[in-house]
C-alpha atoms as a PDB file:
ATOM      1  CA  UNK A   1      70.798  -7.078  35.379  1.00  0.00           C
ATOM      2  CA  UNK A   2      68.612  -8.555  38.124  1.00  0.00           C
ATOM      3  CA  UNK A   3      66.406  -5.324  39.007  1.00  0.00           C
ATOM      4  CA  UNK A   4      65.969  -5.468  34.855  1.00  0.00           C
ATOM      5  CA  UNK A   5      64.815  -8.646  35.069  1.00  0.00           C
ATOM      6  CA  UNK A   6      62.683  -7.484  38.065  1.00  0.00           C
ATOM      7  CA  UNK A   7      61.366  -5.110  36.410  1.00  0.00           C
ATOM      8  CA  UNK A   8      60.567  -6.825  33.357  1.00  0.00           C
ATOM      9  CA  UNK A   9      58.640  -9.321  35.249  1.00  0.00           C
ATOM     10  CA  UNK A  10      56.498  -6.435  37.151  1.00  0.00           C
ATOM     11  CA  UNK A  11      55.540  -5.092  33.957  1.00  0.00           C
ATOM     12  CA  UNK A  12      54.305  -8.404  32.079  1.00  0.00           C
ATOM     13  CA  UNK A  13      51.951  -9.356  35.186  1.00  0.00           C
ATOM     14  CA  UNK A  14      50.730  -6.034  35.477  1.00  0.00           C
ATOM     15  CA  UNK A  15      50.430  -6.717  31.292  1.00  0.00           C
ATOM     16  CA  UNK A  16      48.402  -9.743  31.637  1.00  0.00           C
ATOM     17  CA  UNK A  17      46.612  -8.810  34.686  1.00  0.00           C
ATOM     18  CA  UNK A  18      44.914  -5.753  32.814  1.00  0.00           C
ATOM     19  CA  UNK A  19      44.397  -8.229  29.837  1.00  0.00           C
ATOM     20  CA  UNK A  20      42.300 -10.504  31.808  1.00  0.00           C
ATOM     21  CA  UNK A  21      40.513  -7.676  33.711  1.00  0.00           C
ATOM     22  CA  UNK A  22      39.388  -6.586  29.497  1.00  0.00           C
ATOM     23  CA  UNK A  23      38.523 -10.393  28.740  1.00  0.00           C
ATOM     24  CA  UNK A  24      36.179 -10.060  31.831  1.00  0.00           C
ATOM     25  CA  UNK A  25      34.612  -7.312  31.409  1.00  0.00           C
ATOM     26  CA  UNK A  26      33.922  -8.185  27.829  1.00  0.00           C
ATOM     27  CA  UNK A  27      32.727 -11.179  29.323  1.00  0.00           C
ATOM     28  CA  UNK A  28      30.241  -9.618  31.481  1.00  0.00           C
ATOM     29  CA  UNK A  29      28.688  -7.343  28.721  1.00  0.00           C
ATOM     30  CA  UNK A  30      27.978 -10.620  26.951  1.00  0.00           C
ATOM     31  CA  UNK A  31      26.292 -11.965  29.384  1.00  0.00           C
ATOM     32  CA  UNK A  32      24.154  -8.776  30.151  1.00  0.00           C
ATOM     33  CA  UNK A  33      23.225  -7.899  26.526  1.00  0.00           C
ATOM     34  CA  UNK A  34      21.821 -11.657  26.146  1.00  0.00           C
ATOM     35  CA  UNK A  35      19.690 -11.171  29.951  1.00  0.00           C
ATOM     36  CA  UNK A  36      18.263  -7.998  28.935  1.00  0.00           C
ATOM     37  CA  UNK A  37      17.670  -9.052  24.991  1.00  0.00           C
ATOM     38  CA  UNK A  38      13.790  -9.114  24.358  1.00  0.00           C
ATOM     39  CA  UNK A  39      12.531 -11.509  22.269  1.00  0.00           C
ATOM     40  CA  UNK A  40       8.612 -11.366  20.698  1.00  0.00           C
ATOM     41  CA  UNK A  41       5.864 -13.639  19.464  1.00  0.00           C
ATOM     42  CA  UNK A  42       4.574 -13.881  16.183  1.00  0.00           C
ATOM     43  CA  UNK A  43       3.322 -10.842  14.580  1.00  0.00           C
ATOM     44  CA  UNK A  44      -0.573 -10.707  15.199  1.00  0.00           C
ATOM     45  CA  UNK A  45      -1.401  -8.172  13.304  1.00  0.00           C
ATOM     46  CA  UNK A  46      -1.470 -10.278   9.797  1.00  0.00           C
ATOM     47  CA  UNK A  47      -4.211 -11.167   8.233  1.00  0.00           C
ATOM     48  CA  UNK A  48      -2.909 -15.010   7.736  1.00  0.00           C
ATOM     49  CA  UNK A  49      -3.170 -14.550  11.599  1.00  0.00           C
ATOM     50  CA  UNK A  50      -6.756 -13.847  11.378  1.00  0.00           C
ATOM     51  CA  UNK A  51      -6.298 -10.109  11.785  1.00  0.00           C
ATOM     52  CA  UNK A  52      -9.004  -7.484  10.697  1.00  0.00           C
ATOM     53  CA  UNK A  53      -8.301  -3.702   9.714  1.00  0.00           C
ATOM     54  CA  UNK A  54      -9.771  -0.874   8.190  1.00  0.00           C
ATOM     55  CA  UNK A  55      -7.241  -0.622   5.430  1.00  0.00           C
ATOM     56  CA  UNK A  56      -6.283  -4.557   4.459  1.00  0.00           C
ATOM     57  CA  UNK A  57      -2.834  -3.314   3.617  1.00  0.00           C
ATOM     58  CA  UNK A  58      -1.424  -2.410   6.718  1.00  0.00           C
ATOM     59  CA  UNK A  59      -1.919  -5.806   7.953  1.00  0.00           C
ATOM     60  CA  UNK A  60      -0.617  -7.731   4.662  1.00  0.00           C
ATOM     61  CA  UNK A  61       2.978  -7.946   6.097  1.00  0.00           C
ATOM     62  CA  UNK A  62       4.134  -6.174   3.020  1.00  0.00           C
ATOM     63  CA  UNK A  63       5.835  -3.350   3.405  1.00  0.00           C
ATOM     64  CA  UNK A  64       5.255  -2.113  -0.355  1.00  0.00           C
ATOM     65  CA  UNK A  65       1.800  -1.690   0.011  1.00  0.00           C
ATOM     66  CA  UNK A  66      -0.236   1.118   2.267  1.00  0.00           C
ATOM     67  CA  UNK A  67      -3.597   2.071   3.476  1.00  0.00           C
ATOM     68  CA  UNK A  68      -4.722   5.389   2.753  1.00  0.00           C
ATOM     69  CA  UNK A  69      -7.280   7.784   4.671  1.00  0.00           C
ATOM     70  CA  UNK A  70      -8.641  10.953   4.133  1.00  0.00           C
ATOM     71  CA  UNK A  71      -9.435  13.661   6.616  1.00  0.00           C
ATOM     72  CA  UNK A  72     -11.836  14.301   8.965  1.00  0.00           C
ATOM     73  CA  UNK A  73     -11.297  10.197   9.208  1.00  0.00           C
ATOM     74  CA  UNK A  74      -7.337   9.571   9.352  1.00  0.00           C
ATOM     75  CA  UNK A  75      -8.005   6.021  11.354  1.00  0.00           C
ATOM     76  CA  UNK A  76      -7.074   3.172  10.777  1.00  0.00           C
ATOM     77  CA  UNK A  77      -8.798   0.031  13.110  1.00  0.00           C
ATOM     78  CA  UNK A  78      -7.118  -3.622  13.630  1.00  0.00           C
ATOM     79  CA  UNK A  79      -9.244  -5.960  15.233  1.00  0.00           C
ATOM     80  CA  UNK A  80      -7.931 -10.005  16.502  1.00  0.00           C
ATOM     81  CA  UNK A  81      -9.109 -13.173  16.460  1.00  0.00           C
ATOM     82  CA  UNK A  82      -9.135 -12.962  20.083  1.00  0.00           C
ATOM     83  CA  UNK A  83      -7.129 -10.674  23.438  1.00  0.00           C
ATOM     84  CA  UNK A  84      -3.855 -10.696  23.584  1.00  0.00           C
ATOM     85  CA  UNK A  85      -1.274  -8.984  26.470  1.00  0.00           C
ATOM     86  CA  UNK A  86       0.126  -6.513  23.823  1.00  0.00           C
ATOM     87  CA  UNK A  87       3.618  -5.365  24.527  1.00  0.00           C
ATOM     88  CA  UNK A  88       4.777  -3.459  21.688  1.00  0.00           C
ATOM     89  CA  UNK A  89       3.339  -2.106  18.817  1.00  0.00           C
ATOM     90  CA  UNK A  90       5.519  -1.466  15.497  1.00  0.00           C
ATOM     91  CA  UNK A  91       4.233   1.501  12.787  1.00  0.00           C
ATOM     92  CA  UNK A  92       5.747   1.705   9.482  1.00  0.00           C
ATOM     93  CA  UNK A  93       5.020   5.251   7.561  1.00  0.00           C
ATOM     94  CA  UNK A  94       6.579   8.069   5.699  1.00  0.00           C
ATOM     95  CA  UNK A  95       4.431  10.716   6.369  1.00  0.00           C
ATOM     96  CA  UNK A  96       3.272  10.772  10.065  1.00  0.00           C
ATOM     97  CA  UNK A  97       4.295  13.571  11.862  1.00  0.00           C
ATOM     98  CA  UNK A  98       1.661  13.338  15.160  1.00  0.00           C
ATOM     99  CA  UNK A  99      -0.735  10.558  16.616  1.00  0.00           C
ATOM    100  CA  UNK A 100      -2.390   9.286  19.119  1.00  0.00           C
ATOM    101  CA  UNK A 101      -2.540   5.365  19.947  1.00  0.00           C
ATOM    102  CA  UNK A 102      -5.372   3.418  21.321  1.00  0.00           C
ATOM    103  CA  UNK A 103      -6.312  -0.060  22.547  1.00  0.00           C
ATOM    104  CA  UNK A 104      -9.929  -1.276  23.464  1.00  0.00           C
ATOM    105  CA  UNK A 105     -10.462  -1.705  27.114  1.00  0.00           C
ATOM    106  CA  UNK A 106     -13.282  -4.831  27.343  1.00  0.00           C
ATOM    107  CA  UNK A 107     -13.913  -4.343  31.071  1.00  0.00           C
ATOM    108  CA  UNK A 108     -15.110  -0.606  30.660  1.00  0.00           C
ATOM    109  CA  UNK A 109     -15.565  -0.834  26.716  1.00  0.00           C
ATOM    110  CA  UNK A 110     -13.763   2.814  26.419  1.00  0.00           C
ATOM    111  CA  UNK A 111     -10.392   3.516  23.889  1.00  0.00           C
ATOM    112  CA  UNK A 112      -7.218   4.150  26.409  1.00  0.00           C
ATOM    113  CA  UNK A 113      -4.573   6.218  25.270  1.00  0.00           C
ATOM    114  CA  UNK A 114      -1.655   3.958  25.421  1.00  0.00           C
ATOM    115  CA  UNK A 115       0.942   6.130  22.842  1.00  0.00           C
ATOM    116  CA  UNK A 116       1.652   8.948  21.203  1.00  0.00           C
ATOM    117  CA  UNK A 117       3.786  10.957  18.797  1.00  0.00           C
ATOM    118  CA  UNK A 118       4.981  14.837  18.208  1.00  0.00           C
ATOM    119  CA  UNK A 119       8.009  15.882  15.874  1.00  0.00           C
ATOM    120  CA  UNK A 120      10.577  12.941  15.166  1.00  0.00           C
ATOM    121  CA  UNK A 121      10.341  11.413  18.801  1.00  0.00           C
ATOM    122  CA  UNK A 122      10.752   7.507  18.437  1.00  0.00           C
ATOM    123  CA  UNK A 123      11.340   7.623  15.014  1.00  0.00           C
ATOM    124  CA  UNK A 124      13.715   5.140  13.419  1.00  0.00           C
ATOM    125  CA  UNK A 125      14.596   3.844  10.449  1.00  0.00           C
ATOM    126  CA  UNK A 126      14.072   0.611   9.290  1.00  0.00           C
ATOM    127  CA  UNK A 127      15.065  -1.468   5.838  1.00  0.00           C
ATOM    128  CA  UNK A 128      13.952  -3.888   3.833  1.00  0.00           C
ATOM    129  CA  UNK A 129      16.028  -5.760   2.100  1.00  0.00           C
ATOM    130  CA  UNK A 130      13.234  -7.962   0.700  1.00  0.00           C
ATOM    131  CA  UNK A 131      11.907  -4.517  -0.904  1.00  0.00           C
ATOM    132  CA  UNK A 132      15.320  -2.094  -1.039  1.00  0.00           C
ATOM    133  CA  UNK A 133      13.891   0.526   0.930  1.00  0.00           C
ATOM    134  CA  UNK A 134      14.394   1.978   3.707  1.00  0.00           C
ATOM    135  CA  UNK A 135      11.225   3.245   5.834  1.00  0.00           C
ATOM    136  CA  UNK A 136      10.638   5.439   8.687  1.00  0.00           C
ATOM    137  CA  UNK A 137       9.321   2.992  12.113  1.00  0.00           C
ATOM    138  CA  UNK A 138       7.839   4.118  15.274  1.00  0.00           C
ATOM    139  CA  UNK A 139       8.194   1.439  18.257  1.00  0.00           C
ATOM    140  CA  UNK A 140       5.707   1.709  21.092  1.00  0.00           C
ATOM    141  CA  UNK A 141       6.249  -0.430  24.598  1.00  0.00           C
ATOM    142  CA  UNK A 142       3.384  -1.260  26.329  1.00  0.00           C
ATOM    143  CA  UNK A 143       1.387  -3.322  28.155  1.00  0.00           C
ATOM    144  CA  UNK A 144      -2.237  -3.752  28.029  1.00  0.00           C
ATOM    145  CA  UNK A 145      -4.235  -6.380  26.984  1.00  0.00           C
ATOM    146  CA  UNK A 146      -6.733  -6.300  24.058  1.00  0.00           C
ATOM    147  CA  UNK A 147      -7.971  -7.595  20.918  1.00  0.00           C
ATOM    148  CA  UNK A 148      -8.080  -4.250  19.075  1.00  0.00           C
ATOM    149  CA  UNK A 149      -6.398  -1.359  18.747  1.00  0.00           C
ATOM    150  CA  UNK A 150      -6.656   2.245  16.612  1.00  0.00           C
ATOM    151  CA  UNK A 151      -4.106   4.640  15.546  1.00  0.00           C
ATOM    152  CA  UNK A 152      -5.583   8.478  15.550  1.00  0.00           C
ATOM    153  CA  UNK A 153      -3.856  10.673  12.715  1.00  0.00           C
ATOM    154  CA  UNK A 154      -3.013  14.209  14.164  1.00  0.00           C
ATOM    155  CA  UNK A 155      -0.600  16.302  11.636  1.00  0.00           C
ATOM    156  CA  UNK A 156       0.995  14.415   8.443  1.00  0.00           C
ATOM    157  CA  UNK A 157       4.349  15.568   7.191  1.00  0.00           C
ATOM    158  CA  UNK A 158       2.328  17.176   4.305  1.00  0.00           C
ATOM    159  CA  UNK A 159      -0.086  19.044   6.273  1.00  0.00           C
ATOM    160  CA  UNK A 160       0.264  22.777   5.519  1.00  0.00           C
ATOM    161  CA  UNK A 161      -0.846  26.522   5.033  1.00  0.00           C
ATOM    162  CA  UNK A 162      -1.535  26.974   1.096  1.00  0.00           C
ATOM    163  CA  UNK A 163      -3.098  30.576  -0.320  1.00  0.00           C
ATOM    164  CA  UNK A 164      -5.773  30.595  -2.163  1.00  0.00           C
ATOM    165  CA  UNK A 165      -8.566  33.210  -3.694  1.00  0.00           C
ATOM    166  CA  UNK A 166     -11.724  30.912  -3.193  1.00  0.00           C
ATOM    167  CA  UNK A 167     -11.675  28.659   0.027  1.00  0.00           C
ATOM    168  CA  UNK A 168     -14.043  25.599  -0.459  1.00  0.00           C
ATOM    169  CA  UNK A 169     -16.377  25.464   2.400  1.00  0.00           C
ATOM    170  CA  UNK A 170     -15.541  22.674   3.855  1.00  0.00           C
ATOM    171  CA  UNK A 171     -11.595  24.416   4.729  1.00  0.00           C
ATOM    172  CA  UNK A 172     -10.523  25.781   7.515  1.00  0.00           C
ATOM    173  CA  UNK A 173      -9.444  29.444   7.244  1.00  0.00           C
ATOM    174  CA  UNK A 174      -6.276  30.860   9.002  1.00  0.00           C
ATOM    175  CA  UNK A 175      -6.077  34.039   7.910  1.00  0.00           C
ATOM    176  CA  UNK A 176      -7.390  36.397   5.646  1.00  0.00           C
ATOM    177  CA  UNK A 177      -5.877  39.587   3.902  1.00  0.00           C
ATOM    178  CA  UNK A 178      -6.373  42.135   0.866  1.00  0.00           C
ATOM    179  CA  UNK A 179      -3.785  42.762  -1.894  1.00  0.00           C
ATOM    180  CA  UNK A 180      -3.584  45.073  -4.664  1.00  0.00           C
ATOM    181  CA  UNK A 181      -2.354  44.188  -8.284  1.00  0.00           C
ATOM    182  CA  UNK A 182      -1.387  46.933 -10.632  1.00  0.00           C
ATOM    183  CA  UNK A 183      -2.752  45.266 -14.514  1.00  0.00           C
ATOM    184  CA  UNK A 184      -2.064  48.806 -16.350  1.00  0.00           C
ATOM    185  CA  UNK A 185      -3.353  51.859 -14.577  1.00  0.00           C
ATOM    186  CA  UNK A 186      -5.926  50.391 -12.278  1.00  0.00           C
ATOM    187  CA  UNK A 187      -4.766  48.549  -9.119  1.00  0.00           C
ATOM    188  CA  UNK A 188      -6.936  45.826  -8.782  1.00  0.00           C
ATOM    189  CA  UNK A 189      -8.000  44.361  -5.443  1.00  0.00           C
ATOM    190  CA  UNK A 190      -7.540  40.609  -4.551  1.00  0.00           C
ATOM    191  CA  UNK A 191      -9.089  38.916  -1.345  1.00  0.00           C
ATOM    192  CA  UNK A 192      -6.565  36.230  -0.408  1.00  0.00           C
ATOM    193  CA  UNK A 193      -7.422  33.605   2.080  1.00  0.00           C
ATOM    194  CA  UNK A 194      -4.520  31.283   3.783  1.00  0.00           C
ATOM    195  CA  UNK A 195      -5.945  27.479   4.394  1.00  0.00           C
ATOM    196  CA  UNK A 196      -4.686  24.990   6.082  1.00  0.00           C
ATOM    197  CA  UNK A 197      -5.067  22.016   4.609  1.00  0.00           C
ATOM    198  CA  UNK A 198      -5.146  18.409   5.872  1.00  0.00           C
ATOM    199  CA  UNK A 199      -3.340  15.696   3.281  1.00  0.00           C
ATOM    200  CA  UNK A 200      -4.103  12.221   2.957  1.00  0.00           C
ATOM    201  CA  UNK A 201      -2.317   9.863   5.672  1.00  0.00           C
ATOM    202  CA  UNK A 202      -0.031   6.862   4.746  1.00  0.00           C
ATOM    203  CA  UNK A 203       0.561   4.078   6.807  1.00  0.00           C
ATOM    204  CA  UNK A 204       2.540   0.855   5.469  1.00  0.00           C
ATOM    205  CA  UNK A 205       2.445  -1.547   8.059  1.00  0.00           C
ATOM    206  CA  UNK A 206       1.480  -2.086  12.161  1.00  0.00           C
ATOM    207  CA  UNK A 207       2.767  -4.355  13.853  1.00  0.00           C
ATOM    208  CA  UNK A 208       1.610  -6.258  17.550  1.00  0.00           C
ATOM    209  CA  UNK A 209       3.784  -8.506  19.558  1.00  0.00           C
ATOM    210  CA  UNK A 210       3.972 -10.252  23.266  1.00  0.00           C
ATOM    211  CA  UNK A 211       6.752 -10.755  25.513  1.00  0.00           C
ATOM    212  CA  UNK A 212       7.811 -14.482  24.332  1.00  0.00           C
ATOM    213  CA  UNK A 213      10.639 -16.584  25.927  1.00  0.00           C
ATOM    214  CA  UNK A 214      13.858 -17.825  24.318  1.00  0.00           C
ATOM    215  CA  UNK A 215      13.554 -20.543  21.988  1.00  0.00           C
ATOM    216  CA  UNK A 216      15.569 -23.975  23.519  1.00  0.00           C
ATOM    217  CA  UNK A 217      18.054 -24.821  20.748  1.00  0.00           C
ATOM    218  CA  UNK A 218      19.491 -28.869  21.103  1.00  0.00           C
END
């Protein structure tokens, strides 16, 4: 009965010993997600901020509206009220599929790559519940300091190869080749030209934030 009891008593401290090992190391992640939580400014890319784009919409903070460009031109420009240390940069759209990003360098007045996108890399998805919908977002890190910044349209999702019999002049031809139709007993020949065309690019929102500190509750 003793070495029972023995036992019994090894077995609840070892119990309670690995229970407050968990507890701590729950503890510790607590503490470690709210060290290495970011927190951000205001968003100065609004235009109650003072903010200045190429396509009003993407800096309306609505994410039901977008700004629309054609190619050769698939920019779109946001200028501020003044520099700011930009440390991230937020891009709501559907349809991108490759870009580059750019900021304004003052000092040597030249565009510096400071992002860029291929395939799905970065791509998240984010929702609105003040519009129920749920929209593709690409987050850039950064840090450069700047009061404007451009976004350079590369591919779109609906970029593609269409085949056509007269290519307008302005398109740019992939490939060429000859067919023959049979329309009753003459085989008729058809030039056919593939061209890849560039669609229209849609961008929602952008978004441009600082580093900011934690906000003192009493």
């Amino acid at each position: 009965m003793a070495r029972f009891l023995i036992k019994d008593w090894r077995l609840q401290l070892r119990y309670f010993s690995y229970l407050f090992l968990i507890i701590c190391f729950i503890v510790f992640l607590s503490g470690c997600s709210s060290v290495l939580q970011e927190y951000w400014s205001e968003n100065y890319a609004l235009s109650v901020n003072g903010a200045k784009a190429s396509q009003a919409e993407i800096v309306d903070g609505k994410l039901n509206t977008f700004g629309v460009t054609k190619y050769p031109e698939r920019e779109y420009d946001i200028i501020l009220p003044e520099e700011k240390e930009i440390n991230r940069i937020v891009i709501y759209s559907g349809n991108l599929k490759s870009y580059d990003l750019l900021c304004w360098d003052s000092k040597t007045e030249k565009w510096v790559s400071v992002g860029s996108l291929g395939g799905k890399v970065g791509r998240q998805q984010a929702y609105s519940d003040q519009y129920k919908m749920t929209v593709p977002r690409f987050d850039h890190r950064l840090k450069f300091k700047t009061n404007r910044i451009k976004l350079v349209v590369i591919r779109t999702n609906n970029d593609g190869v269409v085949t056509t019999r007269t290519p307008a002049k302005n398109e740019k031809v992939i490939n060429q080749r000859t067919e023959y139709i049979q329309m009753g007993r003459d085989r008729v020949r058809v030039d056919l030209y593939d061209v890849f065309v560039f669609s229209n690019a849609i961008v929602r929102e952008i978004e441009l934030y600082s580093h900011a500190q934690k906000t003192k509750t009493k």
